[in-house]
Structures are given as structure tokens and as C-alpha cells.
Protein backbone atom coordinates (compact mmCIF):
# COMPACT_ATOMS: atom_id res chain seq x y z
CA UNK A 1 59.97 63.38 -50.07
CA UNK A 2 60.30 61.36 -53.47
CA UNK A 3 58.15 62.87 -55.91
CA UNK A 4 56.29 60.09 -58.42
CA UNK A 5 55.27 60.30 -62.19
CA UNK A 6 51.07 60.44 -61.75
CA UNK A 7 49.10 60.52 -64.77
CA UNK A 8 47.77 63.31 -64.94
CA UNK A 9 44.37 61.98 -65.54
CA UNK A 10 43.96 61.54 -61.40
CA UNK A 11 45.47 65.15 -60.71
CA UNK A 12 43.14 67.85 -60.44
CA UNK A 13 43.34 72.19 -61.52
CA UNK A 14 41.52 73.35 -58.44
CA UNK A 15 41.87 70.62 -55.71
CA UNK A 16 45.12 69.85 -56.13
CA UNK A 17 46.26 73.52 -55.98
CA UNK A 18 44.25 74.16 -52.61
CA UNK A 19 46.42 71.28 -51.17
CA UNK A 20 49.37 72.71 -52.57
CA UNK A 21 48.77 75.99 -51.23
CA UNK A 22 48.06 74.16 -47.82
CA UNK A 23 51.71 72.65 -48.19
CA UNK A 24 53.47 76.06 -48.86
CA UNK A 25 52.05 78.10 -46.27
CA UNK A 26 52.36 75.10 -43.36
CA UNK A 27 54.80 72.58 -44.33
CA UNK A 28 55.35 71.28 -40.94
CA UNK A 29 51.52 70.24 -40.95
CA UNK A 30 50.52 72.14 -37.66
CA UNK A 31 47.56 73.16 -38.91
CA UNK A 32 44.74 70.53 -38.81
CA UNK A 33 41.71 72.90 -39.47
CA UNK A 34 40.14 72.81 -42.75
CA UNK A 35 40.04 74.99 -45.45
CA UNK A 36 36.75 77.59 -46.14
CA UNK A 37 36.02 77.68 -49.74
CA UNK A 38 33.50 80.64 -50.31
CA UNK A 39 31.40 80.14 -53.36
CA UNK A 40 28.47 82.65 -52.16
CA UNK A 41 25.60 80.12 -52.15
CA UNK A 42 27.34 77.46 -51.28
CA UNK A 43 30.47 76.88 -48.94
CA UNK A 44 32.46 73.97 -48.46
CA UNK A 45 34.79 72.88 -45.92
CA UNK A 46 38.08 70.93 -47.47
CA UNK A 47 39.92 68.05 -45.22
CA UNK A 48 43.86 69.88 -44.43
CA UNK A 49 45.05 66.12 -45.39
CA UNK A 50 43.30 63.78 -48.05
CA UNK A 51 43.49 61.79 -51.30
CA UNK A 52 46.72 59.87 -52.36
CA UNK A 53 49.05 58.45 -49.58
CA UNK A 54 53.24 58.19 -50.50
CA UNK A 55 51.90 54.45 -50.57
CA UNK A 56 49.60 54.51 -53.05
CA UNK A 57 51.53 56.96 -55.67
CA UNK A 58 54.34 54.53 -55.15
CA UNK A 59 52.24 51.76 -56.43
CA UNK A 60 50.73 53.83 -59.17
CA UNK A 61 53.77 54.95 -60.45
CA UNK A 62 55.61 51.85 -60.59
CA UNK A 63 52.16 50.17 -62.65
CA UNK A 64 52.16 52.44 -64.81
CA UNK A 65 55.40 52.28 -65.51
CA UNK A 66 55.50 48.79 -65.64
CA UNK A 67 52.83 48.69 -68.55
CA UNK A 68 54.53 51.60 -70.66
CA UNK A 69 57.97 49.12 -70.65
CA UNK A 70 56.19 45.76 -71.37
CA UNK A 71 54.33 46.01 -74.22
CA UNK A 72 52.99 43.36 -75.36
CA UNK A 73 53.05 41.01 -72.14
CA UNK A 74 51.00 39.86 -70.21
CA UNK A 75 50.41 41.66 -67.33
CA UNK A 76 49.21 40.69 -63.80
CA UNK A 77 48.21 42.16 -60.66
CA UNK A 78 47.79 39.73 -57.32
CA UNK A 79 44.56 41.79 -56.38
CA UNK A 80 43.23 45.38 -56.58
CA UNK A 81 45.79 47.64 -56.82
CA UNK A 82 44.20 49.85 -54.01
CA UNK A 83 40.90 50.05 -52.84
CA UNK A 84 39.61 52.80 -55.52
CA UNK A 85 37.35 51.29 -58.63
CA UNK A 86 38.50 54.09 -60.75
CA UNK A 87 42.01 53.34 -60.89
CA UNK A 88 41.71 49.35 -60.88
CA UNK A 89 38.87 49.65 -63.58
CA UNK A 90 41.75 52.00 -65.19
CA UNK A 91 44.59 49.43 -65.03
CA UNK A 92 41.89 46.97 -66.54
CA UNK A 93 40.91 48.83 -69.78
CA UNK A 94 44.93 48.76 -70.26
CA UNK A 95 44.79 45.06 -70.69
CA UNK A 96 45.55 44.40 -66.48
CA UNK A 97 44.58 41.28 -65.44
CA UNK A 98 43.81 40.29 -61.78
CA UNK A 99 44.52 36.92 -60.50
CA UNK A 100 42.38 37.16 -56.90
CA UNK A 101 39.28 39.20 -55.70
CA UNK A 102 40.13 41.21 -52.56
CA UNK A 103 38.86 38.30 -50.02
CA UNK A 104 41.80 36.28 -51.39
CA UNK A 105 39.92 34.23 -53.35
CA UNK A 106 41.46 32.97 -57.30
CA UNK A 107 39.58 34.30 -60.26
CA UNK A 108 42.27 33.24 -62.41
CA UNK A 109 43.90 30.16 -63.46
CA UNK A 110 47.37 29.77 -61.58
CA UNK A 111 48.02 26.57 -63.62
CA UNK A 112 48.16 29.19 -66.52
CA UNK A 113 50.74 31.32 -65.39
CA UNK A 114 54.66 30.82 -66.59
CA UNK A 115 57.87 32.77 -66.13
CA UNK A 116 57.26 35.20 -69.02
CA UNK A 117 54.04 36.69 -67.16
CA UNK A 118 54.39 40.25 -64.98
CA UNK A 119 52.80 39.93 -61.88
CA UNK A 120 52.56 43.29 -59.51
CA UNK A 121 52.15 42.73 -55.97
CA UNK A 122 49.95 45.26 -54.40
CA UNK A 123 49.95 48.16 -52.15
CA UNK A 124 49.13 46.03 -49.48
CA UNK A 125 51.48 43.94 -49.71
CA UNK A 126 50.87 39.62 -49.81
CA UNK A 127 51.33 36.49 -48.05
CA UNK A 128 54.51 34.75 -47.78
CA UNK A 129 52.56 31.46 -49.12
CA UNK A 130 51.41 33.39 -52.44
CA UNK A 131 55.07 34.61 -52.64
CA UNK A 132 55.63 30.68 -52.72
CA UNK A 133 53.79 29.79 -55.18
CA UNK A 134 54.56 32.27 -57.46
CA UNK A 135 58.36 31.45 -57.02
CA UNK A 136 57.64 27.75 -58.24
CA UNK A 137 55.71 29.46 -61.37
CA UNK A 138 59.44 30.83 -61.72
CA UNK A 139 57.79 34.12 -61.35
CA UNK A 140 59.86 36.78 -58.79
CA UNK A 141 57.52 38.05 -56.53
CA UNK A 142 59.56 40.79 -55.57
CA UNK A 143 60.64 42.53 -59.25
CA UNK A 144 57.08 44.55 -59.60
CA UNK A 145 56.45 44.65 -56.15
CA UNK A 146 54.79 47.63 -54.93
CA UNK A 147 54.01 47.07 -51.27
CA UNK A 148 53.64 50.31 -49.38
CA UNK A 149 56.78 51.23 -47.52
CA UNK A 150 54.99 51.69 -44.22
CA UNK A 151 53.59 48.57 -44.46
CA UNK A 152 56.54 46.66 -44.60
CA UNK A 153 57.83 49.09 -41.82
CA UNK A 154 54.94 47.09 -40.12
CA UNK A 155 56.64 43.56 -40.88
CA UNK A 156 60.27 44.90 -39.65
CA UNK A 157 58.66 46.06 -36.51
CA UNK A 158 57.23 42.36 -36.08
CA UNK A 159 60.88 40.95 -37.03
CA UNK A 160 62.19 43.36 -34.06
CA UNK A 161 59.86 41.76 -31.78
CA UNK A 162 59.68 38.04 -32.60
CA UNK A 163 63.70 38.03 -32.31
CA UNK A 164 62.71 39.40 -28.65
CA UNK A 165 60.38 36.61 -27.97
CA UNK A 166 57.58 38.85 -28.21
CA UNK A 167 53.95 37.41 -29.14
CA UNK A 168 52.63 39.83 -32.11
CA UNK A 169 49.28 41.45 -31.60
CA UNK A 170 48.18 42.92 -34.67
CA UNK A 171 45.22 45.56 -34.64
CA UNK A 172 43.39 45.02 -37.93
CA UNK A 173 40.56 43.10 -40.11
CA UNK A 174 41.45 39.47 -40.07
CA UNK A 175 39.99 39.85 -43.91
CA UNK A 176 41.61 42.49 -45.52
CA UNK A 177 44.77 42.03 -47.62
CA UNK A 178 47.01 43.83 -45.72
CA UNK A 179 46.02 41.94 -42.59
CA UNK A 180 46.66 38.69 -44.13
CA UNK A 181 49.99 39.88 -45.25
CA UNK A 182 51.27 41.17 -41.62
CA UNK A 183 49.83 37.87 -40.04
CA UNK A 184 51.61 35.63 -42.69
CA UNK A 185 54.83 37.33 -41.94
CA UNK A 186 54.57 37.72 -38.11
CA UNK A 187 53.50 33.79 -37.55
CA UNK A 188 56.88 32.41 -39.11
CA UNK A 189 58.71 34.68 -36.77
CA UNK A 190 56.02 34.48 -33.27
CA UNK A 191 53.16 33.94 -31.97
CA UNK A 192 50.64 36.44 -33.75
CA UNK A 193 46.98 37.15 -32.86
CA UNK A 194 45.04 39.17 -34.79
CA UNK A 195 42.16 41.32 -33.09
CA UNK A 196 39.49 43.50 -35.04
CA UNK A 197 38.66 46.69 -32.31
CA UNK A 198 38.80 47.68 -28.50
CA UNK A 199 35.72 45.30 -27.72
CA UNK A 200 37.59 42.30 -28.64
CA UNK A 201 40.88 43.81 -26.96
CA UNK A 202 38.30 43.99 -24.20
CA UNK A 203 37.24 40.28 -24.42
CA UNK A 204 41.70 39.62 -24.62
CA UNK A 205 41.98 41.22 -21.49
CA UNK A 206 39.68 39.04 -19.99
CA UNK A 207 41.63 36.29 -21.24
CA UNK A 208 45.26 37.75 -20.39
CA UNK A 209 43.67 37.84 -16.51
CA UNK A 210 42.49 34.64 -16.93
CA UNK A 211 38.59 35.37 -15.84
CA UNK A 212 37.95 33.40 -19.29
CA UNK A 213 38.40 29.88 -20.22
CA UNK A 214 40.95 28.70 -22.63
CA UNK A 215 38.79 26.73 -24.73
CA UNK A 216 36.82 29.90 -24.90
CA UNK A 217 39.52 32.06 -26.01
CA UNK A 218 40.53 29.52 -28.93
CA UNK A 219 36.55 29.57 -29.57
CA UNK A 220 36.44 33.05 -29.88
CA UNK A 221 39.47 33.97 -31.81
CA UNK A 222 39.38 31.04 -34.43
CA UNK A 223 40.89 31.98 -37.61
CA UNK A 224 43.19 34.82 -36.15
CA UNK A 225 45.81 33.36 -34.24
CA UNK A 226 49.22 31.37 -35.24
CA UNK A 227 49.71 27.71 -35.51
CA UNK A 228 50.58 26.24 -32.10
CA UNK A 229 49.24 29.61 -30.48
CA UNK A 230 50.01 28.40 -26.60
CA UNK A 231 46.84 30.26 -24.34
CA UNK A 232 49.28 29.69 -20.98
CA UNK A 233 52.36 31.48 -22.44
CA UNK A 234 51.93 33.60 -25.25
CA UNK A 235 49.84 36.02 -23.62
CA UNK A 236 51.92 37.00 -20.83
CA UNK A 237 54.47 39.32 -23.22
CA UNK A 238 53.24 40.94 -26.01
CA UNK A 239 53.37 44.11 -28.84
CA UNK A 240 50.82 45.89 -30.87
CA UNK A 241 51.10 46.32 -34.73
CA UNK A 242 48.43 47.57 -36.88
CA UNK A 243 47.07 47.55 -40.31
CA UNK A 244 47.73 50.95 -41.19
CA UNK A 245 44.93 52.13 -42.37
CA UNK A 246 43.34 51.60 -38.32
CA UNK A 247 42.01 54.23 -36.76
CA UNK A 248 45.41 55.58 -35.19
CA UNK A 249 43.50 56.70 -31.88
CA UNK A 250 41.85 53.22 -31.62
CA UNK A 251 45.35 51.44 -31.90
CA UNK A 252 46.66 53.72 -28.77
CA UNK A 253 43.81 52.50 -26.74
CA UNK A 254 44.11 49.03 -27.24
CA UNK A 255 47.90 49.55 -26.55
CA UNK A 256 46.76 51.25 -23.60
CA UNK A 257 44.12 49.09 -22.66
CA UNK A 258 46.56 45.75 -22.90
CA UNK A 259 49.20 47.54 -20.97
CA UNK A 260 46.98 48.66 -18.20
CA UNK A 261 46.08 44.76 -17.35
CA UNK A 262 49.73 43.89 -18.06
CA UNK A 263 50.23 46.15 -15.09
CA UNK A 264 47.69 45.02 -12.93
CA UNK A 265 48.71 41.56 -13.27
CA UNK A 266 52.55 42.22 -13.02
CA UNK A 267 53.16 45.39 -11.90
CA UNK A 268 54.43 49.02 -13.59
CA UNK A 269 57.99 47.97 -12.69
CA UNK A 270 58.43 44.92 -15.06
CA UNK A 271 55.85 46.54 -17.43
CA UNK A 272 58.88 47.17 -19.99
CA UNK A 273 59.45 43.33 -19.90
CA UNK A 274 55.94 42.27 -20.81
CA UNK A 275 54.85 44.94 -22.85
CA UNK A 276 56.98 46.59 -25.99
CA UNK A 277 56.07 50.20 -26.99
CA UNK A 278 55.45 50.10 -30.89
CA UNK A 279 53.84 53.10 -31.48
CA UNK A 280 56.59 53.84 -34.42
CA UNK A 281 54.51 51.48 -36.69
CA UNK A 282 51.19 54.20 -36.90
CA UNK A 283 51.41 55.26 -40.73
CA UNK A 284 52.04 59.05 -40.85
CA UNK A 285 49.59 59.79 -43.90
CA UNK A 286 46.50 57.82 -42.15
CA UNK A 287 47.12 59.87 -38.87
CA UNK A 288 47.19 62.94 -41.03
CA UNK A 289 44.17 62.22 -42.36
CA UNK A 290 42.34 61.05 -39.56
CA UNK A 291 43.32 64.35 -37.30
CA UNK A 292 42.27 66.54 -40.82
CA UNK A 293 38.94 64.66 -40.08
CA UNK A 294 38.94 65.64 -36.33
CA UNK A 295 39.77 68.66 -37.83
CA UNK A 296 36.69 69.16 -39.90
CA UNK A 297 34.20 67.73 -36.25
CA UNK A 298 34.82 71.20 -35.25
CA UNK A 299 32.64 73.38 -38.15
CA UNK A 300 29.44 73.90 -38.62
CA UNK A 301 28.09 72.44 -41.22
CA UNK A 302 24.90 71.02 -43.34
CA UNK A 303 26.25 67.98 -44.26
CA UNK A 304 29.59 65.75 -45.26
CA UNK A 305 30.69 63.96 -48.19
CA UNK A 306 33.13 61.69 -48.19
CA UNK A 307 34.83 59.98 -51.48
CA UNK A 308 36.55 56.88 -52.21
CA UNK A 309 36.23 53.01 -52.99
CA UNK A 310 33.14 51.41 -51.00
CA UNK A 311 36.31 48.65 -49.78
CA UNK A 312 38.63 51.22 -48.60
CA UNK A 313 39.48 50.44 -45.01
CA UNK A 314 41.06 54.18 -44.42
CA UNK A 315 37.89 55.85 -45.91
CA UNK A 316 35.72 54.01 -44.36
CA UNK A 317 37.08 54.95 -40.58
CA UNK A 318 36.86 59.07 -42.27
CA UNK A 319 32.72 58.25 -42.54
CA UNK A 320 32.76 56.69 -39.54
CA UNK A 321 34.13 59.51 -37.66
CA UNK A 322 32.18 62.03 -39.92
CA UNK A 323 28.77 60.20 -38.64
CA UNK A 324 29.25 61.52 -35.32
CA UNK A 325 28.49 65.01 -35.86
CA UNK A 326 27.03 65.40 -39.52
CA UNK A 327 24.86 63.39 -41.87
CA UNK A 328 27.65 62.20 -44.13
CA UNK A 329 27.10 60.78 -47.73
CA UNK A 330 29.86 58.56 -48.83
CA UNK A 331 30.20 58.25 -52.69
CA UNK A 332 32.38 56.67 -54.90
CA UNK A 333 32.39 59.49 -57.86
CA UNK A 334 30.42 62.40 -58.61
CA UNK A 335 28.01 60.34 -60.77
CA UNK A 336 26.41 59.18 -57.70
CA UNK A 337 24.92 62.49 -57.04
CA UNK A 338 21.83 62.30 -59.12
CA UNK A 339 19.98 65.64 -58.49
CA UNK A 340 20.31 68.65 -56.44
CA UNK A 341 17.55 66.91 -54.34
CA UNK A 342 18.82 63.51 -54.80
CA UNK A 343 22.30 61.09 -54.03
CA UNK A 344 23.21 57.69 -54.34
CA UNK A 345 25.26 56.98 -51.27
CA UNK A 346 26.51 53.74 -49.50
CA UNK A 347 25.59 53.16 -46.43
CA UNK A 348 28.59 51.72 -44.06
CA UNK A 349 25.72 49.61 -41.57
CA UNK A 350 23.97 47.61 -44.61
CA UNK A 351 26.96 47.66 -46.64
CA UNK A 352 24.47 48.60 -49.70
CA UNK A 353 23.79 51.50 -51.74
CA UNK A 354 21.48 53.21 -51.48
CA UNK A 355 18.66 55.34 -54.45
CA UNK A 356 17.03 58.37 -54.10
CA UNK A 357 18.46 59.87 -50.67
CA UNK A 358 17.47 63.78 -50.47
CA UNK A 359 20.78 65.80 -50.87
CA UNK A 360 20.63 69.40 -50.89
CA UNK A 361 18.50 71.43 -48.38
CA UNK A 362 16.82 74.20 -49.89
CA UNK A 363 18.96 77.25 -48.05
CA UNK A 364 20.97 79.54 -48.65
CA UNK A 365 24.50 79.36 -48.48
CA UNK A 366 24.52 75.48 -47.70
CA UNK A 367 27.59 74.43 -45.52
CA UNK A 368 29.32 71.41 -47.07
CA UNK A 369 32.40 69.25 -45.44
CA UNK A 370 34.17 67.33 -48.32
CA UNK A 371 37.20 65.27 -48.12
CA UNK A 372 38.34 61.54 -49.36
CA UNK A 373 39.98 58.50 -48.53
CA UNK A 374 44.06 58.03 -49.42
CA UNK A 375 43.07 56.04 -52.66
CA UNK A 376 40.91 58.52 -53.94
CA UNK A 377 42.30 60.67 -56.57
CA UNK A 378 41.42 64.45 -56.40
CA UNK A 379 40.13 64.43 -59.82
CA UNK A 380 37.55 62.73 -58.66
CA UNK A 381 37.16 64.65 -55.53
CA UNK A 382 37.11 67.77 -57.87
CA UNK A 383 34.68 66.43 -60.12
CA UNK A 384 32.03 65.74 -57.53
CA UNK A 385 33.09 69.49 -56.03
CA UNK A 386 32.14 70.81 -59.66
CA UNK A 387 29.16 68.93 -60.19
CA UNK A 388 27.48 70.47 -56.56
CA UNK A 389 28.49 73.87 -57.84
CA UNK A 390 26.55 73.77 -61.08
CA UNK A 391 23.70 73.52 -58.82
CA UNK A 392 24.13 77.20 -57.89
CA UNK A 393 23.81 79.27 -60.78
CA UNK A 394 24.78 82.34 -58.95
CA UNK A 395 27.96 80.69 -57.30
CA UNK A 396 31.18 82.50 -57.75
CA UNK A 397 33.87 80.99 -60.29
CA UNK A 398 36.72 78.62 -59.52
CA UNK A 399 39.08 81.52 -60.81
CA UNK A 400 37.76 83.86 -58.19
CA UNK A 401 37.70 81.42 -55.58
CA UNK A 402 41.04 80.35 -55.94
CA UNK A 403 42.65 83.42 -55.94
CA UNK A 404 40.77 84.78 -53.24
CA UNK A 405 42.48 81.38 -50.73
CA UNK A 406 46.01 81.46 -52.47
């Protein structure tokens, strides 16, 4: 796999090395369980797969790179980078200027923008009517373009099936970035629906049997489906794409869920001609790192931590997973953990963070699960590691520890 130029800033001298020692001793990744890191008074549990995707240390690399050979320009990226503060607020002290927040709306002045200017298109990729616009700016939206490759393997899938006269389902958050991008693409080439989890494929199914009303359906999914989206006839032959940073398992069941009613309505022998299998479109670093998660379900353990941008879609779906067995604290850096008695977590359900949340039980050794999102660098996930050590003054060094796993 290409290997990319990382500042070495986000790298990390004990995280990164556990991962690396992961690699060498199982580099067909057939091992899922996690990795016991034995500090005496306190253990912790590492995810097998975490922290930056082939995705996002494309789109590092290139920005970087990008600054260190324009010096002197001006300098603009469409949106966040990726969903990490730490790396955006990074690219901003470097004199990076963003032009939209991540709901798509304009914090900068487009009218100010001319043909000398950089702009980077992000990770997630963008909207064919942004790629517009900055074409008549004479700007080329595709020179610092850094959309992740397995994203746009997403868009070629949708190609594939449009030219079939296939309506495009696409499993993802009608709000985020990379959503908007896929449905911009998909609804020049076919019909394209957008749906957020199995509930609503649920409340689609209902609709593809016709038990609901068509007024209802147009009610229901406003905002999220094509121009001239025809209830009668675009329902009746169909494929799944995803945002790729979906819960993997939750795509299959919607797949599987939609082709179970295809059958019921049509029958398993002209299932191939409704239905198109596109499970070749699930992003291989978000599976890994959702089964490393399903990976970590199975130990016992005090609590979780999980790290990464409060926006991240892919982290996000790690805590919610992590909630089903363990109380799990999701931070954004290690200076969210005040105390050894006290964290600053956010909570997923109020979508606020919270002050003053006990941390730390007072036992001995105190189990701890600890992994991150695929925009989270492991610096950071080392950092808050390091920090929950110096809690334990009778914890065993990093030296010792190290050499004791490699």
C-alpha cells in the first residue's frame, strides 16, 4: 500500500509502534482481538484497527504538501479537511482558510475568490454544483483534490448502476458532506434516495409494497430524493451505496432487508433483475475498525474511551457500539480528562459536553478499553494514554511495557 509523508507531529513513539507490531506479526488482519497492555495498576485494552484511514493520510499528505509548494498564496479548503479539530485547527494556524462550515453553509466570500487562489477539496469529497461554481471562478476543482479513493469508488459504483437503469439507494446522513457529494453525483446519472438507518429502510419497505401512500412517502423523505423521483417506478429496481463511514453491518441489513421484500413482491428468481449486489462499495478501513470494536465487546473491562472529532461520523458509530457493553467516555484530546476523578466527555444523545463526570474508580488494576476514530491521530490517542498513566505512580514504564508486547 502507498506509504504518505505524515508530519510527524500526528505520529506517536508508543502507539504507533503497538500498531506496527500488530501489522508484522498478522498482516493479513485475522486477528480482530485487542491488544493487553499491562501497566500493573492499570491495564488497557488497544482497538487491533484505529486512527488514520489510507483516506485521510491521502488528504493530509497532499495539504501539506500543497502549503510547503505555495508559499505565499492564498490557500483554501472547501470545508474541514476531516472531521478531527486538531488537524483543521492545524491547517488554520498555517494561514488555511475555509470557505464553508461542515453543514454546507458559506463563511466566506465566493465573490472574492479568483483564479490565482488554491482551493483543496476535501476528504469527503463535494458536490458537482460547488465543482461548478468554482470552474466559473476559473478555479480547477480537481488540481488539489483530495477526495478519498473509496469514496469515489462509491460514485463509480453509482455510474455502474445508473447506466443499468438502476435507482440509487444510498445508506447515509442526508447532512454530512460526503452524503451530499454521493447524492449530487448519483442524481445526474438516476434516481437516488437517500435513507439515514434500518427504521427508515423499514418505513421504504412499506412503501416498495405499497401498504403506504405516495404522498406519504414524498412527505416523509423530503429533502433526500432526486428531482423527478417517480414513487410508481423507481422503486421497483434498486442498489445500495453507502457513506463509508456507515456502520458496515447496518448497510448489509438494509441490503438485506430491501432484498427480502424485493422477493416477496417478485419472487427469488428475478431477484437479480430488481436488486444489484453492491456490497464491493463497504470501505475496508471502516470495517476494520468497526470489527476491532466488536473485537474489544468481548473483554472485561471498567470502562472505554474513545477519541476523535465530536463530528466524526466513523467515531461516532465506535461509541455507539462501545455503549452497549461499557460506560464509554468519548473525548476529543487528553485535555478533556480533568482529574483522576473527573472527565469532560461528550455525550452522543444531547450532542453536548459534558463537566465534571467521575472517571477513575478507585481499584486496583483498573481495566481500560481505548481506541479512536480514522481521523484521529495517535499522538493524540497516546497523549490521553500518557496522561491516565501519570495517575498511577507505581505503573510500570512505557520502555518495559513495550518490550514486554513486541
Amino acid at each position: 500500500m502507498k506509504q504518505f509523508d505524515i508530519p510527524l507531529f500526528y505520529r506517536s513513539s508508543f502507539i504507533s509502534k503497538i500498531k506496527n507490531s500488530r501489522k508484522i506479526n498478522d498482516p493479513k488482519k485475522k486477528d480482530f482481538t485487542p491488544a493487553l497492555l499491562d501497566f500493573g495498576p492499570v491495564k488497557f485494552y488497544i482497538a487491533r484497527h484505529f486512527g488514520f484511514c489510507y483516506g485521510v493520510e491521502n488528504a493530509i499528505d497532499i495539504s501539506y504538501r500543497i502549503i510547503d509548494e505555495n508559499p505565499g498564496k492564498r490557500i483554501f479548503l472547501l470545508s474541514e479537511m476531516i472531521h478531527n479539530p486538531g488537524v483543521n485547527n492545524d491547517l488554520f494556524s498555517r494561514g488555511v482558510h475555509f470557505l464553508m462550515d461542515t453543514a454546507g453553509n458559506r463563511i466566506f466570500n465566493w465573490d472574492d475568490l479568483n483564479d490565482k487562489d488554491i482551493v483543496i477539496i476535501p476528504a469527503f469529497g463535494t458536490t458537482l454544483e460547488i465543482e461548478s461554481g468554482l470552474k466559473e471562478k476559473g478555479i480547477d476543482p480537481y488540481k488539489y483534490n483530495t477526495t478519498c479513493p473509496f469514496v469515489e469508488k462509491v460514485w463509480n459504483r453509482s455510474t455502474q448502476l445508473g447506466a443499468h437503469d438502476y435507482t440509487i439507494i444510498i445508506h447515509g446522513k442526508h447532512y454530512h458532506e460526503e452524503t451530499r457529494a454521493t447524492f449530487s453525483h448519483s442524481s445526474v446519472i438516476a434516481p437516488s434516495l437517500i435513507i439515514r438507518d434500518i427504521n427508515e429502510a423499514k418505513v421504504l419497505c412499506s412503501f416498495i409494497s405499497c401498504e403506504s401512500k405516495e404522498s406519504e412517502f414524498y412527505q416523509f423523505f423530503n429533502g433526500r430524493y432526486s428531482n423527478g423521483f417517480d414513487f410508481k417506478n423507481d422503486l421497483k429496481r434498486f442498489g445500495v451505496v453507502n457513506q463509508t463511514t456507515m456502520l458496515a453491518s447496518e448497510t448489509e441489513a438494509i441490503s438485506e432487508l430491501l432484498k427480502t421484500t424485493l422477493i416477496n413482491l417478485y419472487g427469488a428468481d428475478k431477484l437479480k433483475y430488481h436488486f444489484a449486489d453492491t456490497k464491493d462499495t463497504l470501505c475496508y478501513a471502516t470495517n476494520d475498525n468497526q470489527e476491532s470494536t466488536y473485537g474489544l465487546l468481548k473483554v472485561n473491562a471498567d470502562f472505554a474511551i474513545v477519541v476523535g472529532g465530536y463530528n466524526s461520523s466513523n467515531t461516532t458509530h465506535i461509541v455507539e457500539l462501545c455503549e452497549k457493553n461499557f460506560k464509554t467516555f468519548f473525548v476529543s484530546s487528553e485535555e478533556k480528562i480533568i482529574s483522576k476523578e473527573l472527565i469532560s466527555p461528550f455525550d452522543l444523545h444531547s450532542k453536548k459536553e459534558l463537566s465534571n463526570i467521575q472517571f477513575i474508580p478507585e481499584k486496583e488494576p483498573v481495566s481500560i478499553i481505548l481506541t479512536s476514530g480514522a481521523s484521529c491521530p495517535d499522538a493524540v490517542v497516546d497523549s490521553v494514554l500518557r496522561k491516565i498513566i501519570s495517575y498511577f505512580p507505581l505503573a510500570r514504564s512505557l520502555e518495559d511495557v513495550l518490550k514486554e508486547f513486541e
